[in-house]
N, C-alpha and C. Protein backbone atom coordinates (compact mmCIF):
# COMPACT_ATOMS: atom_id res chain seq x y z
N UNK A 1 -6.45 -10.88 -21.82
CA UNK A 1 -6.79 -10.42 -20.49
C UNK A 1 -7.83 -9.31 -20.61
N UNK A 2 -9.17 -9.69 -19.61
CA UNK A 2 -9.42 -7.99 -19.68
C UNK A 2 -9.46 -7.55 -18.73
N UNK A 3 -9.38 -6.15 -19.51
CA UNK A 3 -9.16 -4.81 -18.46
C UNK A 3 -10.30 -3.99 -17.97
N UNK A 4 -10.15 -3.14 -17.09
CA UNK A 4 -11.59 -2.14 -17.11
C UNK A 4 -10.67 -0.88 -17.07
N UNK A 5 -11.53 0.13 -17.45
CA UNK A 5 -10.56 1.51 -17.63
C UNK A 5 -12.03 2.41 -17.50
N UNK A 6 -11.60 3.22 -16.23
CA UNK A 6 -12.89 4.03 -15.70
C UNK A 6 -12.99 5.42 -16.95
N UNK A 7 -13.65 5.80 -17.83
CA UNK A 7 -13.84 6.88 -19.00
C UNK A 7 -14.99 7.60 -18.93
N UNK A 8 -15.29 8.97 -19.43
CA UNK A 8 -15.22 9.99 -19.50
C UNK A 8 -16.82 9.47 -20.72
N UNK A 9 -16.41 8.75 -21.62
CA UNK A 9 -18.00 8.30 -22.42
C UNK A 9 -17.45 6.70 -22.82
N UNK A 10 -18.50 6.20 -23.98
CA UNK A 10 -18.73 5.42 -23.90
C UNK A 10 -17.47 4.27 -24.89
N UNK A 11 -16.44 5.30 -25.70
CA UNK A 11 -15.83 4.98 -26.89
C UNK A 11 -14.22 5.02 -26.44
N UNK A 12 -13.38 3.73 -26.94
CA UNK A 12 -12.32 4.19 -26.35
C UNK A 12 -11.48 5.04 -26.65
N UNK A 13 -12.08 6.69 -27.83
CA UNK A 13 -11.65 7.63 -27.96
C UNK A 13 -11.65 8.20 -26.91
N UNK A 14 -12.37 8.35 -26.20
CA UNK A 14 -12.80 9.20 -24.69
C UNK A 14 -11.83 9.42 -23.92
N UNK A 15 -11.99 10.63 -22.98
CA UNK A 15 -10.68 10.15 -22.14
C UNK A 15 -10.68 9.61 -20.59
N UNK A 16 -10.15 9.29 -20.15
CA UNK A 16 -9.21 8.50 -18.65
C UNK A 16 -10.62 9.45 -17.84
N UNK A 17 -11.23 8.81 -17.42
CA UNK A 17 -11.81 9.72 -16.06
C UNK A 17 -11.36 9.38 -14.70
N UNK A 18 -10.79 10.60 -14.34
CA UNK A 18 -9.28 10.72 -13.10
C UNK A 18 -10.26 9.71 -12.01
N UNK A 19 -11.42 9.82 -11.90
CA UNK A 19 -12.12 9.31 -10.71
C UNK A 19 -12.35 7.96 -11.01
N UNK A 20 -12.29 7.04 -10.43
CA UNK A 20 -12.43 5.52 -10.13
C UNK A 20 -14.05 5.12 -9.78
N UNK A 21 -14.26 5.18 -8.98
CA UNK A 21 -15.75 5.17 -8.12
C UNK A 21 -16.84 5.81 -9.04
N UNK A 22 -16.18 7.00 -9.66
CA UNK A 22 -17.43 8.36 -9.85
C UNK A 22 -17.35 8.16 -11.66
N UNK A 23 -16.67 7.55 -12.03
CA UNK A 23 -16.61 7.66 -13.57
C UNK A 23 -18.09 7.08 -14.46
N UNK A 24 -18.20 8.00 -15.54
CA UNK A 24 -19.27 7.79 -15.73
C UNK A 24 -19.29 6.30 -16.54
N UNK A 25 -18.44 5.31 -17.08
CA UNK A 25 -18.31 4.36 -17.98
C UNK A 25 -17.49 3.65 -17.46
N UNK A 26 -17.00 2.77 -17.35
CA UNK A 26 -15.98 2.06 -17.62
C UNK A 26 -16.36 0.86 -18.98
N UNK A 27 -14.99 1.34 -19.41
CA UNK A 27 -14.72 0.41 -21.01
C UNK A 27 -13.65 -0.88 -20.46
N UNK A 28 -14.38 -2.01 -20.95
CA UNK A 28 -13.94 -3.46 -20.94
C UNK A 28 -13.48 -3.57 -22.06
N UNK A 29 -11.99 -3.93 -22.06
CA UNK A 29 -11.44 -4.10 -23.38
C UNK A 29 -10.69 -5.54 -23.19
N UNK A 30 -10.64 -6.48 -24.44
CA UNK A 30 -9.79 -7.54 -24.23
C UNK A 30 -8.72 -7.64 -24.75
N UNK A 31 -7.60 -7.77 -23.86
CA UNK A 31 -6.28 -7.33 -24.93
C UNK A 31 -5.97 -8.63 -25.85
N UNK A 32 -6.47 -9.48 -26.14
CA UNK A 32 -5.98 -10.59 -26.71
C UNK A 32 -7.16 -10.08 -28.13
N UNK A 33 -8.09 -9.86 -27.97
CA UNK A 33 -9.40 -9.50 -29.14
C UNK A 33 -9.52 -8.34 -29.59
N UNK A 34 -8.93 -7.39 -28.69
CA UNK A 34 -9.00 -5.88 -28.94
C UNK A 34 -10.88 -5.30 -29.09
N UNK A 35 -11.15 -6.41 -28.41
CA UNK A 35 -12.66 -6.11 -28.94
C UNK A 35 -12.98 -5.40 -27.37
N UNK A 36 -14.15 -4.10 -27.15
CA UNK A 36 -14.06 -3.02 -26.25
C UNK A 36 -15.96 -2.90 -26.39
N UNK A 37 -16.28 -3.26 -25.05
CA UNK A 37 -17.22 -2.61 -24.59
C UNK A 37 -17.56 -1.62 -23.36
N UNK A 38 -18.66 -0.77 -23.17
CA UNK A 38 -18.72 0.03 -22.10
C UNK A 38 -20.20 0.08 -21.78
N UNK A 39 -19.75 0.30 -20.56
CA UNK A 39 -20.36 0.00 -19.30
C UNK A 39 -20.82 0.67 -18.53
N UNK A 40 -21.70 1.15 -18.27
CA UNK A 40 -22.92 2.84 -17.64
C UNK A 40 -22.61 2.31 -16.22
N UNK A 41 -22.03 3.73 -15.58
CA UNK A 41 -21.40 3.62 -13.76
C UNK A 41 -22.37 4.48 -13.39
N UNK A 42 -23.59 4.95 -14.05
CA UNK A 42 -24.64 6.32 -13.66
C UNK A 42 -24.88 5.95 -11.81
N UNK A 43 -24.92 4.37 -11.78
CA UNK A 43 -25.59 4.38 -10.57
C UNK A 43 -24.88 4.64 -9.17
N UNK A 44 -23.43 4.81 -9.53
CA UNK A 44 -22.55 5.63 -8.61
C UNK A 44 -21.68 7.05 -8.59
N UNK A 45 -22.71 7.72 -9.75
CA UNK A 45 -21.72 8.73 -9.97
C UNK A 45 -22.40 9.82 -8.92
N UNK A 46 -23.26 10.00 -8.05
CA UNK A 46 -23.76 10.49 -7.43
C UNK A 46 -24.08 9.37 -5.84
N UNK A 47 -23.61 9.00 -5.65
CA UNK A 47 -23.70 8.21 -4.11
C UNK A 47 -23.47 8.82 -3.41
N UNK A 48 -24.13 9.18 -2.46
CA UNK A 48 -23.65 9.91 -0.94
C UNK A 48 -22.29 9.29 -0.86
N UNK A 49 -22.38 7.81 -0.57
CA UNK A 49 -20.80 7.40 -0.20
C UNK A 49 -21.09 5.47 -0.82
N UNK A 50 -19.94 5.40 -0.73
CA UNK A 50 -19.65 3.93 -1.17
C UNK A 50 -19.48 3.52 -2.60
N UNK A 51 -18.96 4.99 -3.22
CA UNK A 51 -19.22 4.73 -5.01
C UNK A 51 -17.51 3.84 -5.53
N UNK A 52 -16.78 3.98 -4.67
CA UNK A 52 -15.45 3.39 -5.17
C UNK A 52 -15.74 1.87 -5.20
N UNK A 53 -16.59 1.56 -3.66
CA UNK A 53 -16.53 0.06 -3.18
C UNK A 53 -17.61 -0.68 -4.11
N UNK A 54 -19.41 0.23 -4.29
CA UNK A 54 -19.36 -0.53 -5.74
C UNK A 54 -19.54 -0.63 -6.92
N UNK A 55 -18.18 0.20 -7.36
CA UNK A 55 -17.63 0.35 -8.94
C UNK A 55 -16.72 -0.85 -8.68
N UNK A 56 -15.66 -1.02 -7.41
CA UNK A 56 -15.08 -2.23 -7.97
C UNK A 56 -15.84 -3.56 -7.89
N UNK A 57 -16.77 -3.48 -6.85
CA UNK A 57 -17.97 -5.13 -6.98
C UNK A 57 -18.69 -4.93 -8.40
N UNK A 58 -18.66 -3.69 -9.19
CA UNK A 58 -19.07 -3.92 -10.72
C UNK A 58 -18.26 -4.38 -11.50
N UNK A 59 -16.70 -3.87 -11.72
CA UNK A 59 -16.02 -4.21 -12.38
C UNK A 59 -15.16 -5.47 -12.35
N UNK A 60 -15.58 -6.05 -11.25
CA UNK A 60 -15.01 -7.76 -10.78
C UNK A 60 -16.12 -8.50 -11.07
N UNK A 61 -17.84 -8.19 -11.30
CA UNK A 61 -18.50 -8.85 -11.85
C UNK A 61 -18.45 -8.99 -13.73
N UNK A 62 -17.76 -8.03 -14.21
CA UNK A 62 -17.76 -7.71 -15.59
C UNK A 62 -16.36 -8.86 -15.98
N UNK A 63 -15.59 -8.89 -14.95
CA UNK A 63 -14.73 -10.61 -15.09
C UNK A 63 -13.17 -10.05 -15.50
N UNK A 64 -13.18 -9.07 -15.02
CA UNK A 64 -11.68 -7.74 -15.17
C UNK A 64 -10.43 -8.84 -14.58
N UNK A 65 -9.26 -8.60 -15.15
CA UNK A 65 -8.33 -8.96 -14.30
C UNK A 65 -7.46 -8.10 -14.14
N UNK A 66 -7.80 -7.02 -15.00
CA UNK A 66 -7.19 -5.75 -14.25
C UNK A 66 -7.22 -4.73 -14.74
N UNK A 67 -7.43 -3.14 -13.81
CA UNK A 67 -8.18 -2.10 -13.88
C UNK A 67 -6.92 -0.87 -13.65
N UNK A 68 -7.16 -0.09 -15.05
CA UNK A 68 -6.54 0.86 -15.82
C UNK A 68 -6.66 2.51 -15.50
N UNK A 69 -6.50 2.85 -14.31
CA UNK A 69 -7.55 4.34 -13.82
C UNK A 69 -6.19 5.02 -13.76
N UNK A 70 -6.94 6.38 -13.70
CA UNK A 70 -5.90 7.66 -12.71
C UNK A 70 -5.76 7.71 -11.60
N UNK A 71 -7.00 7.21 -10.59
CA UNK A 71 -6.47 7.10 -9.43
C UNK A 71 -7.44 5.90 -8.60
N UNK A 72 -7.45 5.50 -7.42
CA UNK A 72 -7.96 4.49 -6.98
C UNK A 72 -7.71 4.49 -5.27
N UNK A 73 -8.91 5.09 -4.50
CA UNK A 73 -9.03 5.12 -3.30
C UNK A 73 -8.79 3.93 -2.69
N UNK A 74 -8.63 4.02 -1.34
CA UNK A 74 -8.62 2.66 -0.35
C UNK A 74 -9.27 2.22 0.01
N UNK A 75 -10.72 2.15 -0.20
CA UNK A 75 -11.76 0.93 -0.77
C UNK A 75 -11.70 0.38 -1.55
N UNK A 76 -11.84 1.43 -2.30
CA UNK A 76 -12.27 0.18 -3.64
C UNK A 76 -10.18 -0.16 -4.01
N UNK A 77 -9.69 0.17 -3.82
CA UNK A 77 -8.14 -0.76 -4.12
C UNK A 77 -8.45 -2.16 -2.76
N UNK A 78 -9.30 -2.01 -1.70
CA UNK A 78 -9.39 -3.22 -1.05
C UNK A 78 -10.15 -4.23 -1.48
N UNK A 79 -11.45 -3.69 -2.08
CA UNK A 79 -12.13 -4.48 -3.07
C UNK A 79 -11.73 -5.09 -4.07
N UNK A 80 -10.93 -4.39 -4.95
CA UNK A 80 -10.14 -5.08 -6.09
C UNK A 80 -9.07 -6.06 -5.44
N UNK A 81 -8.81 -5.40 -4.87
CA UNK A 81 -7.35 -6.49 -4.16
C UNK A 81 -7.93 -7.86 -4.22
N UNK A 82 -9.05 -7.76 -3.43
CA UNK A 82 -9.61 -8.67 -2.42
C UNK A 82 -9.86 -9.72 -4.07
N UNK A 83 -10.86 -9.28 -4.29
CA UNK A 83 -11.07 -9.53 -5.79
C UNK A 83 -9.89 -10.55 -6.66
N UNK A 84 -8.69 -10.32 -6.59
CA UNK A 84 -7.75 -10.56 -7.23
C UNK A 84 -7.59 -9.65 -8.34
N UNK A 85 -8.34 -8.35 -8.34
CA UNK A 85 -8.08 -7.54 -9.65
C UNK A 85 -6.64 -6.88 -9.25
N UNK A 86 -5.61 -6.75 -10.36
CA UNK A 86 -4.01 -6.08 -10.52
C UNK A 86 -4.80 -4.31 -11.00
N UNK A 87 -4.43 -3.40 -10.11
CA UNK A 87 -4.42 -1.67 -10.57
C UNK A 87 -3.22 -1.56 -10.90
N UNK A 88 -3.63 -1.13 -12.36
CA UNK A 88 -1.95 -0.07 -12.24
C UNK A 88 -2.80 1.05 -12.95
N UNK A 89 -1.63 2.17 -12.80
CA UNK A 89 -1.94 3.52 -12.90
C UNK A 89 -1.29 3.94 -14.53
N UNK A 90 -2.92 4.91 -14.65
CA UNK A 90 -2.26 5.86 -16.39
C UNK A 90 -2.88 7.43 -16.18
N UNK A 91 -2.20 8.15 -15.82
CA UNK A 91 -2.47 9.59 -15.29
C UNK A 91 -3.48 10.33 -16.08
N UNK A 92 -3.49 10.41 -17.10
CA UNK A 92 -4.09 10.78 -18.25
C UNK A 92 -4.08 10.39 -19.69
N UNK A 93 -5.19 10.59 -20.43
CA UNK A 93 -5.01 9.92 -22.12
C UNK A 93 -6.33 9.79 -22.55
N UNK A 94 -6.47 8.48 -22.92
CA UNK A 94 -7.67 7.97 -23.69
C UNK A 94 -7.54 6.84 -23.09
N UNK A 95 -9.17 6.43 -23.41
CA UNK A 95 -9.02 4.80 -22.79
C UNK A 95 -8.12 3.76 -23.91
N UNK A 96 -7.81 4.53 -25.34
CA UNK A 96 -7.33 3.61 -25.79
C UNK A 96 -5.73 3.78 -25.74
N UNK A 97 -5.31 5.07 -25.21
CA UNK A 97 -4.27 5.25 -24.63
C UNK A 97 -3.83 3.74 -23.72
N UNK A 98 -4.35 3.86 -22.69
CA UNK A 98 -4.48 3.32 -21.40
C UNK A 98 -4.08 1.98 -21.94
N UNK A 99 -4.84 1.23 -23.09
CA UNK A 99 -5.41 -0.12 -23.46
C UNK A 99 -3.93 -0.25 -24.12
N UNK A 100 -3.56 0.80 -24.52
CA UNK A 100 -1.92 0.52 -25.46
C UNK A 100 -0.64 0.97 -24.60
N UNK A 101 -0.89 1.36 -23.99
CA UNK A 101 0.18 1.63 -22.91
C UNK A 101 0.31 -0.06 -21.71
N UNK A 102 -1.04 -0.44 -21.59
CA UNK A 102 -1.00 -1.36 -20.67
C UNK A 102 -0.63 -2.81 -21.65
N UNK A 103 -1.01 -3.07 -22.89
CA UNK A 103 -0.38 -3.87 -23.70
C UNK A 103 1.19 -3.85 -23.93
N UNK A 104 1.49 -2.30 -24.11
CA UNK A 104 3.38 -2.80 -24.05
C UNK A 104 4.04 -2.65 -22.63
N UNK A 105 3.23 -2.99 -21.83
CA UNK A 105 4.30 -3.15 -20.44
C UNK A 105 4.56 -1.88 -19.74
N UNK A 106 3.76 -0.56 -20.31
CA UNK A 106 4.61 0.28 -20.23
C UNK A 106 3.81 0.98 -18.50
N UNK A 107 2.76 0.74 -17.83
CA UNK A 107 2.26 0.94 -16.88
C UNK A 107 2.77 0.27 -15.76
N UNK A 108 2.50 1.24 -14.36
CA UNK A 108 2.82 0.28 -13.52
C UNK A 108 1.99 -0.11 -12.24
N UNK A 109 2.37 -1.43 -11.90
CA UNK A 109 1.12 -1.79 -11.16
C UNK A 109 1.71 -1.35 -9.63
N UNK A 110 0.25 -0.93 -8.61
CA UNK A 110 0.20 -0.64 -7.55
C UNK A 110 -0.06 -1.45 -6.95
N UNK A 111 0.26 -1.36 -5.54
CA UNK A 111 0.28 -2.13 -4.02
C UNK A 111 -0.58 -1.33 -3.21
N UNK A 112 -0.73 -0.10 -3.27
CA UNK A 112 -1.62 0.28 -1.88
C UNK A 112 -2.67 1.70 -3.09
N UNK A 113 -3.27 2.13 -2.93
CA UNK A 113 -4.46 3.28 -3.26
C UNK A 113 -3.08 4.44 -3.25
N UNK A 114 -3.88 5.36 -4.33
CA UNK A 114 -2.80 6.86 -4.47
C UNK A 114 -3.74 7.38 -4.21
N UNK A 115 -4.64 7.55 -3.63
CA UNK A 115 -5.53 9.15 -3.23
C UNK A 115 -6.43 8.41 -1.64
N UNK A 116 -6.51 9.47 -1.28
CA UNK A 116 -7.22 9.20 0.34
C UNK A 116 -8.78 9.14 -0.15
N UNK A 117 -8.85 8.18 0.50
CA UNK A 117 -10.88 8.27 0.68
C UNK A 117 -11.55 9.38 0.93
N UNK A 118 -12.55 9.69 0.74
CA UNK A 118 -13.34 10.55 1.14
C UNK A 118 -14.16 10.72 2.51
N UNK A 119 -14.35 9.55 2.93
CA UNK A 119 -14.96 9.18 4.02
C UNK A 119 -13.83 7.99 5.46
N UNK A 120 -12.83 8.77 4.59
CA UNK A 120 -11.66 7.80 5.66
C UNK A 120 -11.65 8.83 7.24
């Protein structure tokens, strides 16, 4: 399966960047290959507005089936939804935290956004 996990740089030493929308990377990892690339978000880390809604139309083009963050507004969790991408939540770590926590089951997946929009 892969995942996307919004990070902090480009390596999955790095850590969890709490922001969804605004993160500077997201790392594509495949849990079946363990093989991990990343992915430059520069072009929304500064958006007036709409950076949640498209980080997730990026990370559903990158072919995710499901996305590994700290937190995840109510756009872009409608986008992913919509998407068929599964969020579950990892508060803090590393992305390779995230990548091994979400391999043993140990995360859990969400139904609605944990943080309010910005522009709600």
């Amino acid at each position: 399966m892969k995942i996307a996990i919004p990070s902090t740089g480009k390596a999955t030493s790095d850590s969890l960047d709490p922001r969804f929308g605004r993160a500077k990377f997201f790392i594509v990892a495949d849990t079946a290959t363990d093989e991990a690339s990343a992915h430059d978000n520069a072009q929304n880390l500064n958006a007036a507005q709409g950076a949640g809604i498209q980080s997730a139309e990026t990370v559903a083009k990158l072919g995710v089936e499901a996305v590994v963050a700290g937190n995840v507004g109510p756009k872009a969790f409608r986008v992913l939804n919509a998407a068929g991408i599964k969020i579950f939540l990892a508060p803090q770590g590393t992305a390779a935290d995230a990548i091994r926590k979400f391999k043993a089951g140990e995360l859990k997946e969400v139904s609605s956004a944990n943080v309010e929009g910005h522009w709600a």
